[in-house]
C-alpha atoms as a PDB file:
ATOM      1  CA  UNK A   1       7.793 -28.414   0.656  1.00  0.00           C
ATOM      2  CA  UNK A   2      11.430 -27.653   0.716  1.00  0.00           C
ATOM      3  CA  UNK A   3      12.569 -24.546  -0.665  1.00  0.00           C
ATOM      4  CA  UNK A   4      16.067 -25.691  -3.046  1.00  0.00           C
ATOM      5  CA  UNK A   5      16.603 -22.451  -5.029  1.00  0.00           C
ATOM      6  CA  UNK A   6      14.988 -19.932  -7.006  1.00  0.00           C
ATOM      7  CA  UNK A   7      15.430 -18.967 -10.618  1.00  0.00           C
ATOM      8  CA  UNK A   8      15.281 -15.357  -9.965  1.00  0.00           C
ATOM      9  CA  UNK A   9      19.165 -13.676 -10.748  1.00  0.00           C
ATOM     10  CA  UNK A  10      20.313 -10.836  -9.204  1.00  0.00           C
ATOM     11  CA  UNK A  11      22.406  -7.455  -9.998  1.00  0.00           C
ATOM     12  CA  UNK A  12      24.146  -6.535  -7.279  1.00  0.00           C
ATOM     13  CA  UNK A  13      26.306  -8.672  -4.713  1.00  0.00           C
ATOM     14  CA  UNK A  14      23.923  -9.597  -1.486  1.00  0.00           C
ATOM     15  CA  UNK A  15      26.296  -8.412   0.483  1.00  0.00           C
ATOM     16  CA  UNK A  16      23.713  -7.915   3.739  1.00  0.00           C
ATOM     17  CA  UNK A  17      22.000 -10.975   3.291  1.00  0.00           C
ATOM     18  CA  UNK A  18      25.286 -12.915   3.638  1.00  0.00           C
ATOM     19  CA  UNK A  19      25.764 -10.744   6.729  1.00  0.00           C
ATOM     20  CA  UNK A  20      22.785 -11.324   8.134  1.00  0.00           C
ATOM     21  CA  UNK A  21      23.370 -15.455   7.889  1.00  0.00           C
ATOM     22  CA  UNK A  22      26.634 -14.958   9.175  1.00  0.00           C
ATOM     23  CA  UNK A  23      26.111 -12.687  11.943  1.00  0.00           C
ATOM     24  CA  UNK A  24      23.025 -15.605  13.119  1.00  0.00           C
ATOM     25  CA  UNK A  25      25.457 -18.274  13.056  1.00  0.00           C
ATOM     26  CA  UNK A  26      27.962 -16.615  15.278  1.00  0.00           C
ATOM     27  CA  UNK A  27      25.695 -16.374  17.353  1.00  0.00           C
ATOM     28  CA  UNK A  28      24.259 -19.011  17.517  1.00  0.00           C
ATOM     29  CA  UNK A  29      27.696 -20.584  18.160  1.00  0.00           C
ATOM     30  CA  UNK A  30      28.124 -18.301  21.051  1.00  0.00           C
ATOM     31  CA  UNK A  31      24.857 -19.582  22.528  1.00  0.00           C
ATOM     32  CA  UNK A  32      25.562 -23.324  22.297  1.00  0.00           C
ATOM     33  CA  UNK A  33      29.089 -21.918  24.308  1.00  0.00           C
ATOM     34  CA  UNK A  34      27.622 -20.657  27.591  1.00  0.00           C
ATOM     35  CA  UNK A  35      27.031 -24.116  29.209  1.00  0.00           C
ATOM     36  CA  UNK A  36      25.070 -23.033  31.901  1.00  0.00           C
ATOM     37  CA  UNK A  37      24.446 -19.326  31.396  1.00  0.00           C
ATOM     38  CA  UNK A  38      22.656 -20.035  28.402  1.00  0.00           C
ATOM     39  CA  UNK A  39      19.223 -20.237  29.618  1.00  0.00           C
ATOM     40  CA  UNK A  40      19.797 -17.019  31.678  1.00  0.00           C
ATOM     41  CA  UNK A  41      21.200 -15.367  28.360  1.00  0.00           C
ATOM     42  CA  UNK A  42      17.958 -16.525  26.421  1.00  0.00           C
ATOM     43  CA  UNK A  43      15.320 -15.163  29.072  1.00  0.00           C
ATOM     44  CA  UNK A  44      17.306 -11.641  28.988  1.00  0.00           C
ATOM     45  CA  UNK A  45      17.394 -11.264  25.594  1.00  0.00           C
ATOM     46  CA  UNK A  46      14.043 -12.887  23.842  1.00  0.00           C
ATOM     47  CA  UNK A  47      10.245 -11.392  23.444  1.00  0.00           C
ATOM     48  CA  UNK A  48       8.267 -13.050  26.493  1.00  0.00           C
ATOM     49  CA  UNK A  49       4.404 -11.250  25.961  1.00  0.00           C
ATOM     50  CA  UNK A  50       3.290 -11.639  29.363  1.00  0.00           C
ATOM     51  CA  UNK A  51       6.415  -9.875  30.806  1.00  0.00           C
ATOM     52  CA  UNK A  52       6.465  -7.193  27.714  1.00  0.00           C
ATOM     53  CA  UNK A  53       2.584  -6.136  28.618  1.00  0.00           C
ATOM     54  CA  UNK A  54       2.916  -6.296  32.642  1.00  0.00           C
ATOM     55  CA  UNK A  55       6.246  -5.945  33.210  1.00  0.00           C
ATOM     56  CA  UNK A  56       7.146  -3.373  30.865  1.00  0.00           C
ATOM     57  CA  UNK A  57      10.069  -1.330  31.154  1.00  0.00           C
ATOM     58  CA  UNK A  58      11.921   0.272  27.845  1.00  0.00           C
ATOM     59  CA  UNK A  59      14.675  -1.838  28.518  1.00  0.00           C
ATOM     60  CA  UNK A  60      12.891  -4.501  26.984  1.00  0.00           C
ATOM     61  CA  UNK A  61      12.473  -2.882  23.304  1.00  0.00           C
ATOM     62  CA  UNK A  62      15.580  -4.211  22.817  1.00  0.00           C
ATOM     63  CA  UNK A  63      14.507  -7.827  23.111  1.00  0.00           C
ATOM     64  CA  UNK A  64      12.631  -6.560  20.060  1.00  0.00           C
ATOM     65  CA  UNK A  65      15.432  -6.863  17.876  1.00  0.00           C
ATOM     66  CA  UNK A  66      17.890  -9.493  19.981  1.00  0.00           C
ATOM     67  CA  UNK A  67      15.872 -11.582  19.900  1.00  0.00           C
ATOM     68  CA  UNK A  68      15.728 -12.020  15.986  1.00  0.00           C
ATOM     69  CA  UNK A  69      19.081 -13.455  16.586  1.00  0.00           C
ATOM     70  CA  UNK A  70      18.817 -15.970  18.734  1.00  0.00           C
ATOM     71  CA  UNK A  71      17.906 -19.664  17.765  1.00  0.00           C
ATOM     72  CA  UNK A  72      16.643 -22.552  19.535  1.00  0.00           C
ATOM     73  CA  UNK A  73      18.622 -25.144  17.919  1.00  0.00           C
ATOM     74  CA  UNK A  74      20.705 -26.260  14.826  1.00  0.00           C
ATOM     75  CA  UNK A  75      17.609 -26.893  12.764  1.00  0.00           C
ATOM     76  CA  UNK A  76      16.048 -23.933  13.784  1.00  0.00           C
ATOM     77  CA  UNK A  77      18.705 -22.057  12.742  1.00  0.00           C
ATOM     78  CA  UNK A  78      19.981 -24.105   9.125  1.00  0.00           C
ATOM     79  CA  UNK A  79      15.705 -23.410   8.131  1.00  0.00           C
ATOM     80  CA  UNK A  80      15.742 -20.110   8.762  1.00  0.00           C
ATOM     81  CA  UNK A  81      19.111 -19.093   6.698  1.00  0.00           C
ATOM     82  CA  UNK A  82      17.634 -21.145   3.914  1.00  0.00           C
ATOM     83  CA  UNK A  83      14.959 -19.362   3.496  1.00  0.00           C
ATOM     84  CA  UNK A  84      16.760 -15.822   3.693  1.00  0.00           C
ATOM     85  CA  UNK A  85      19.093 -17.044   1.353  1.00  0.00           C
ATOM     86  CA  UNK A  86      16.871 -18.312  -1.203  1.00  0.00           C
ATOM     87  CA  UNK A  87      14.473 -14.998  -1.432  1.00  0.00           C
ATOM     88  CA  UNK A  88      16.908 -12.006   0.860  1.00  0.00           C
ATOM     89  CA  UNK A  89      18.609 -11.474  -2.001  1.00  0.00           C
ATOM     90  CA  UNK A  90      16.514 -10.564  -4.464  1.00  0.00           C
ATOM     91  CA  UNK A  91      14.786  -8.289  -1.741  1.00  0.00           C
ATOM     92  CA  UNK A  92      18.060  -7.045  -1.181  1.00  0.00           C
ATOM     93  CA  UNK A  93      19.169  -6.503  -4.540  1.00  0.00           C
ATOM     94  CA  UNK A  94      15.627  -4.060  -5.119  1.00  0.00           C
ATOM     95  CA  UNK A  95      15.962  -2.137  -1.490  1.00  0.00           C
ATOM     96  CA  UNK A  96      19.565  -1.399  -1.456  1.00  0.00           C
ATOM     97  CA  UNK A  97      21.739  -3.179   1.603  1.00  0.00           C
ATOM     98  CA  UNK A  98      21.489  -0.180   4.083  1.00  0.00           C
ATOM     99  CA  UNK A  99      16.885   0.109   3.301  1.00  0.00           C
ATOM    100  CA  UNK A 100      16.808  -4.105   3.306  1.00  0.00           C
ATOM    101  CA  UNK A 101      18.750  -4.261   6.742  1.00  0.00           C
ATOM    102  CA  UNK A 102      16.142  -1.419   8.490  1.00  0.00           C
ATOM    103  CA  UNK A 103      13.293  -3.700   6.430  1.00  0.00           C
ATOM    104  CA  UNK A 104      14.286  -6.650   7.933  1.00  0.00           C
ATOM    105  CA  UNK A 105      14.781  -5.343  11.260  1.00  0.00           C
ATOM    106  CA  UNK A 106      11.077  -4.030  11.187  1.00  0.00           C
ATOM    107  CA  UNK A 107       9.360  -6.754   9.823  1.00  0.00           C
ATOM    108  CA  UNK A 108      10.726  -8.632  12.790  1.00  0.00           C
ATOM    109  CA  UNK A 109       9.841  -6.450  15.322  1.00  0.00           C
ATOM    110  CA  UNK A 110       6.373  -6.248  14.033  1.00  0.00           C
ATOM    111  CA  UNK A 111       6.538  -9.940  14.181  1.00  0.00           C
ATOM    112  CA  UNK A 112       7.269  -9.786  17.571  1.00  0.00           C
ATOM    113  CA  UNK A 113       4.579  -7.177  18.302  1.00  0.00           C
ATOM    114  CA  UNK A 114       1.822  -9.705  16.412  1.00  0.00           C
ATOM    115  CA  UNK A 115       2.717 -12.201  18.562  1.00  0.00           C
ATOM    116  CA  UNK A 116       2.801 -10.188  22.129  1.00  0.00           C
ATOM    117  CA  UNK A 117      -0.637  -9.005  21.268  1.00  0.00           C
ATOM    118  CA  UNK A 118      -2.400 -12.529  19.981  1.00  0.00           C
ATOM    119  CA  UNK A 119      -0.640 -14.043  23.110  1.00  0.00           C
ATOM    120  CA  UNK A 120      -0.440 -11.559  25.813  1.00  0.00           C
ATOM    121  CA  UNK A 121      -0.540 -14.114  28.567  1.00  0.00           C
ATOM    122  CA  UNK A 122       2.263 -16.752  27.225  1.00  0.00           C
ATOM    123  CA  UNK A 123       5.155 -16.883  29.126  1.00  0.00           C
ATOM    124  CA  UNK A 124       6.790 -18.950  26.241  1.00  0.00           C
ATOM    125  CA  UNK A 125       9.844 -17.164  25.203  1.00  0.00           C
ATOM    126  CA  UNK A 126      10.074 -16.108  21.668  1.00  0.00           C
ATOM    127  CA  UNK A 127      13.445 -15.473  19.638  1.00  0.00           C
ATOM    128  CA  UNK A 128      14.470 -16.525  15.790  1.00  0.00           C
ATOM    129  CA  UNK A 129      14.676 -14.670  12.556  1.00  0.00           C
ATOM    130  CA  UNK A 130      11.543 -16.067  11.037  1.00  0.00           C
ATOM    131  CA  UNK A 131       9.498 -13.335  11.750  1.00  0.00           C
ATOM    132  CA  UNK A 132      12.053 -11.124   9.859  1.00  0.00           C
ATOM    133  CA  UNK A 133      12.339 -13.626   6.965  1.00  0.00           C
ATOM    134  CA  UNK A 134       8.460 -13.780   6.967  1.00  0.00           C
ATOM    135  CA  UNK A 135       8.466  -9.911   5.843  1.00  0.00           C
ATOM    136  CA  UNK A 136      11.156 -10.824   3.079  1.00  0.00           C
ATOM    137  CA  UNK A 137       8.689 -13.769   2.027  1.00  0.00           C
ATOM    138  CA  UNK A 138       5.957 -11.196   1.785  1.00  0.00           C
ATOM    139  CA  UNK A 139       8.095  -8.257   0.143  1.00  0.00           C
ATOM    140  CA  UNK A 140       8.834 -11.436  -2.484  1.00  0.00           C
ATOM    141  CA  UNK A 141       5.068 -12.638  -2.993  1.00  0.00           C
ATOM    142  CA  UNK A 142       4.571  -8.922  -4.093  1.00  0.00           C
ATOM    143  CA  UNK A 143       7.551  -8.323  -6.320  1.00  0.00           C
ATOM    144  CA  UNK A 144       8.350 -11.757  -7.683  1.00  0.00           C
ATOM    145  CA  UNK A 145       5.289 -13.625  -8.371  1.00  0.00           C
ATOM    146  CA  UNK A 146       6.070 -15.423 -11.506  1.00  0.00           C
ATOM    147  CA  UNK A 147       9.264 -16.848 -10.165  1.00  0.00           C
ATOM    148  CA  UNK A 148       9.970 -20.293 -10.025  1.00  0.00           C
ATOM    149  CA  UNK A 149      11.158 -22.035  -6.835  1.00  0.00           C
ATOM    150  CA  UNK A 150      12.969 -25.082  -7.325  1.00  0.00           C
ATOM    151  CA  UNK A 151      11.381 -27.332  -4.615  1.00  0.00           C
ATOM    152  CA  UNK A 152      11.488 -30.813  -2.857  1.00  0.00           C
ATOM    153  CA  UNK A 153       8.764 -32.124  -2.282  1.00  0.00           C
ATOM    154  CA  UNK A 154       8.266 -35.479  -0.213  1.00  0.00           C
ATOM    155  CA  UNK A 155       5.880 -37.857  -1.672  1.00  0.00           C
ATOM    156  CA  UNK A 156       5.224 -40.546   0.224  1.00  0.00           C
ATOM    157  CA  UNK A 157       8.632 -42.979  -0.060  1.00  0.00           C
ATOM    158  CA  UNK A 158       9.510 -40.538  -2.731  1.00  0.00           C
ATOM    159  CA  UNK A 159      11.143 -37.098  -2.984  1.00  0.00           C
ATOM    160  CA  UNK A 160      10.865 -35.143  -6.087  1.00  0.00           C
ATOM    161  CA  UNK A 161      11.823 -32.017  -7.483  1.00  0.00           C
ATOM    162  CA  UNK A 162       9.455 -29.460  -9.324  1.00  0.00           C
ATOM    163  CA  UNK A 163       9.892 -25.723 -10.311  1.00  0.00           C
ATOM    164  CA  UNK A 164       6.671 -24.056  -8.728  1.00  0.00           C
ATOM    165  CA  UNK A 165       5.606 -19.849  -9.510  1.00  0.00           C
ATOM    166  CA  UNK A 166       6.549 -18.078  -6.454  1.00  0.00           C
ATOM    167  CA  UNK A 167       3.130 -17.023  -5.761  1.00  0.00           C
ATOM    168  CA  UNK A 168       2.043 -20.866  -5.616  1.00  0.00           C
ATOM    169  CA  UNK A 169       4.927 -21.599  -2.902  1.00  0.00           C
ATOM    170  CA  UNK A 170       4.548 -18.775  -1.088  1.00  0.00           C
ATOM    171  CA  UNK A 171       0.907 -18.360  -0.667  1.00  0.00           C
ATOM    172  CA  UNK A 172       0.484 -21.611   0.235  1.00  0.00           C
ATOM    173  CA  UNK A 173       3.303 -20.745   2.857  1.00  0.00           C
ATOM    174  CA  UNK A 174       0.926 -18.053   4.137  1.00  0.00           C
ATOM    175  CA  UNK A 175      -2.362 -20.675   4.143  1.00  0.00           C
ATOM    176  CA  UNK A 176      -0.834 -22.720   5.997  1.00  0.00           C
ATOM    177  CA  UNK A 177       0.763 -20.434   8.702  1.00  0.00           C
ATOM    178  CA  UNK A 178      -3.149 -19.134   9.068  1.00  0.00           C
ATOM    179  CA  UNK A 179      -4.286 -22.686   9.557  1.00  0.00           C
ATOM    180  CA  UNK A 180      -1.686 -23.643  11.878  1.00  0.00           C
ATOM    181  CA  UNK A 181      -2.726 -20.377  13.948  1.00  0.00           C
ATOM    182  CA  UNK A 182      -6.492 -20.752  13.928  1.00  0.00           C
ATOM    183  CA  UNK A 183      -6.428 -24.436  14.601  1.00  0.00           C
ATOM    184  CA  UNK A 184      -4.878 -24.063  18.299  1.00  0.00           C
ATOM    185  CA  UNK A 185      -7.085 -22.046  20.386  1.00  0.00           C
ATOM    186  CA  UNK A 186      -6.331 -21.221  24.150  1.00  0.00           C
ATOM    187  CA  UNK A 187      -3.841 -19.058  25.694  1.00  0.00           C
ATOM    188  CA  UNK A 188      -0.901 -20.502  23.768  1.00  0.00           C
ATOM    189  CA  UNK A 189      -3.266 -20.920  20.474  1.00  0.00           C
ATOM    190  CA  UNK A 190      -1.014 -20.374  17.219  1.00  0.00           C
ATOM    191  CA  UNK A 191       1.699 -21.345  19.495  1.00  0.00           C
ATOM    192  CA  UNK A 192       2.154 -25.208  19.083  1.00  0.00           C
ATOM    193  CA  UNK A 193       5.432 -27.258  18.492  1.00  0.00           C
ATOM    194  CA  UNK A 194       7.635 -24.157  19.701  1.00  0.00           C
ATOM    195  CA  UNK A 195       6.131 -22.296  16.484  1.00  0.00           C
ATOM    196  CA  UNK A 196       4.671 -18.755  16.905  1.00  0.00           C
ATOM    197  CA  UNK A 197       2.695 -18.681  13.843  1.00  0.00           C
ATOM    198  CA  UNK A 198       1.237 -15.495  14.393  1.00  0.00           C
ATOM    199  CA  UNK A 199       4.237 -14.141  14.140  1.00  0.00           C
ATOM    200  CA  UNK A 200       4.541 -15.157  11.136  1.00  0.00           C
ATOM    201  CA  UNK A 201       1.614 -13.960   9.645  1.00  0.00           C
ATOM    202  CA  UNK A 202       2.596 -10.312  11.437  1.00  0.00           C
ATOM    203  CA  UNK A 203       5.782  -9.952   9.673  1.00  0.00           C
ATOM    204  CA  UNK A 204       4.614 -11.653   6.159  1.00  0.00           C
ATOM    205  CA  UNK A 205       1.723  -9.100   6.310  1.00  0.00           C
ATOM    206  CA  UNK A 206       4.286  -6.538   7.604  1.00  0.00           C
ATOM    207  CA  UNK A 207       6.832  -7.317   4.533  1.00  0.00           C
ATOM    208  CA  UNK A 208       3.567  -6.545   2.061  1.00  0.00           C
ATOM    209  CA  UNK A 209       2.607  -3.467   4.448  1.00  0.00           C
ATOM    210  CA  UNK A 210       6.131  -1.568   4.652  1.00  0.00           C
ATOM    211  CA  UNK A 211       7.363  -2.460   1.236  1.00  0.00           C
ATOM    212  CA  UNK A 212       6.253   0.199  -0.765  1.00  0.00           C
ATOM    213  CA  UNK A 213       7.930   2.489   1.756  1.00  0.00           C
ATOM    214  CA  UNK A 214      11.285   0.976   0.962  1.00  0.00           C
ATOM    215  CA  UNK A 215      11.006   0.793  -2.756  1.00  0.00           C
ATOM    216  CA  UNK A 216      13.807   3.146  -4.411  1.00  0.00           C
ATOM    217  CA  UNK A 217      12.552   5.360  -6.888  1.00  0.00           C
ATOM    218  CA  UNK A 218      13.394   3.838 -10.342  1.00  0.00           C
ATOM    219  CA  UNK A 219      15.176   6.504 -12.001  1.00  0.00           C
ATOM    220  CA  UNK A 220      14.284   8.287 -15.458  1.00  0.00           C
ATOM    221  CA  UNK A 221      14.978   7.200 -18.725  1.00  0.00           C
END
């Protein structure tokens, strides 16, 4: 399933979201830039577990956040920003910009952190904003239940389009990031097809976990 749109308006201009998608695909520009250097630049700046529990050195909780910038490819990238484009805002327009962007940043480092400790040998580096967008997906389950997603959805020779409750898309999201990570055991279990779906999981349960901390207090009437 393909996530189009949601019907789900907004009252204030997602100013951080926007920021966000544009600040990930300058950089990811950059990246594809450095010929060469690239794959130094990637091992200096992503989440490796096996290096962040034997190596460690606090110059390394930085790859905590870098690396929720950095993108393997095009497609990697273009899936990512559709997803924090299609439910960011909303999350956005309920936090406030400055309380979404310190949300967002956590939910990926606890992302990160979920996927160090399920994988603590893998010397697989890690980097992309899904772990981040993960928390906004669970922050949305939470608040936005009842919205409807306009979604593709493949069927066989066929696509079409249906409007599914957010709770529907979302939790089968979540199902199906838990299957994926229970279904490969061994060292690099839940790490199949360059996917860390553990990570997922850590920052979707993360989003659900930190959100009442970030609500604003609705004022009086």
């Amino acid at each position: 399933m393909i996530p189009l749109r949601d019907e789900n308006p907004t009252q204030s201009f997602s100013f951080m979201t926007i920021a966000l998608i544009i600040l990930n695909a300058s950089i990811f520009f950059y990246e594809i830039s450095l010929g060469n250097l690239l794959e130094i630049t990637l091992l200096r700046y992503t989440v490796v577990p096996y290096n962040f529990i034997n190596y460690f050195d606090f110059s390394q909780l930085s790859t905590l956040i870098t690396s929720q910038f950095l993108h393997g490819n095009l497609f990697h990238l273009l899936g990512n920003m559709l997803y924090l484009w299609i439910f960011g805002n909303n999350i956005e327009d309920l936090l406030g910009h400055l309380r979404f962007l310190l949300f967002y940043l956590l939910c990926g480092i606890s992302a990160s952190l979920a996927h160090i400790f399920t994988h603590s040998q893998s010397t697989i580096p890690t980097l992309g904003a899904s772990g981040a967008i993960s928390g906004i997906l669970g922050a949305y389950f939470v608040l936005f239940p009842r919205a409807k997603i306009l979604t593709l959805i493949p069927f066989f020779y066929f696509l079409r389009i249906v409007k599914v409750p957010a709770f529907f898309f979302l939790g089968l999201w979540a199902f199906w990031q838990f299957l994926s990570a229970v279904s490969t055991p061994g060292v690099e279990g839940g790490f199949t097809e360059g996917i860390a779906w553990f990570a997922h999981l850590g920052g979707f349960l993360a989003g659900i976990l930190l959100l009442p901390f970030f609500l604003r207090r609705r004022r009086r009437d």
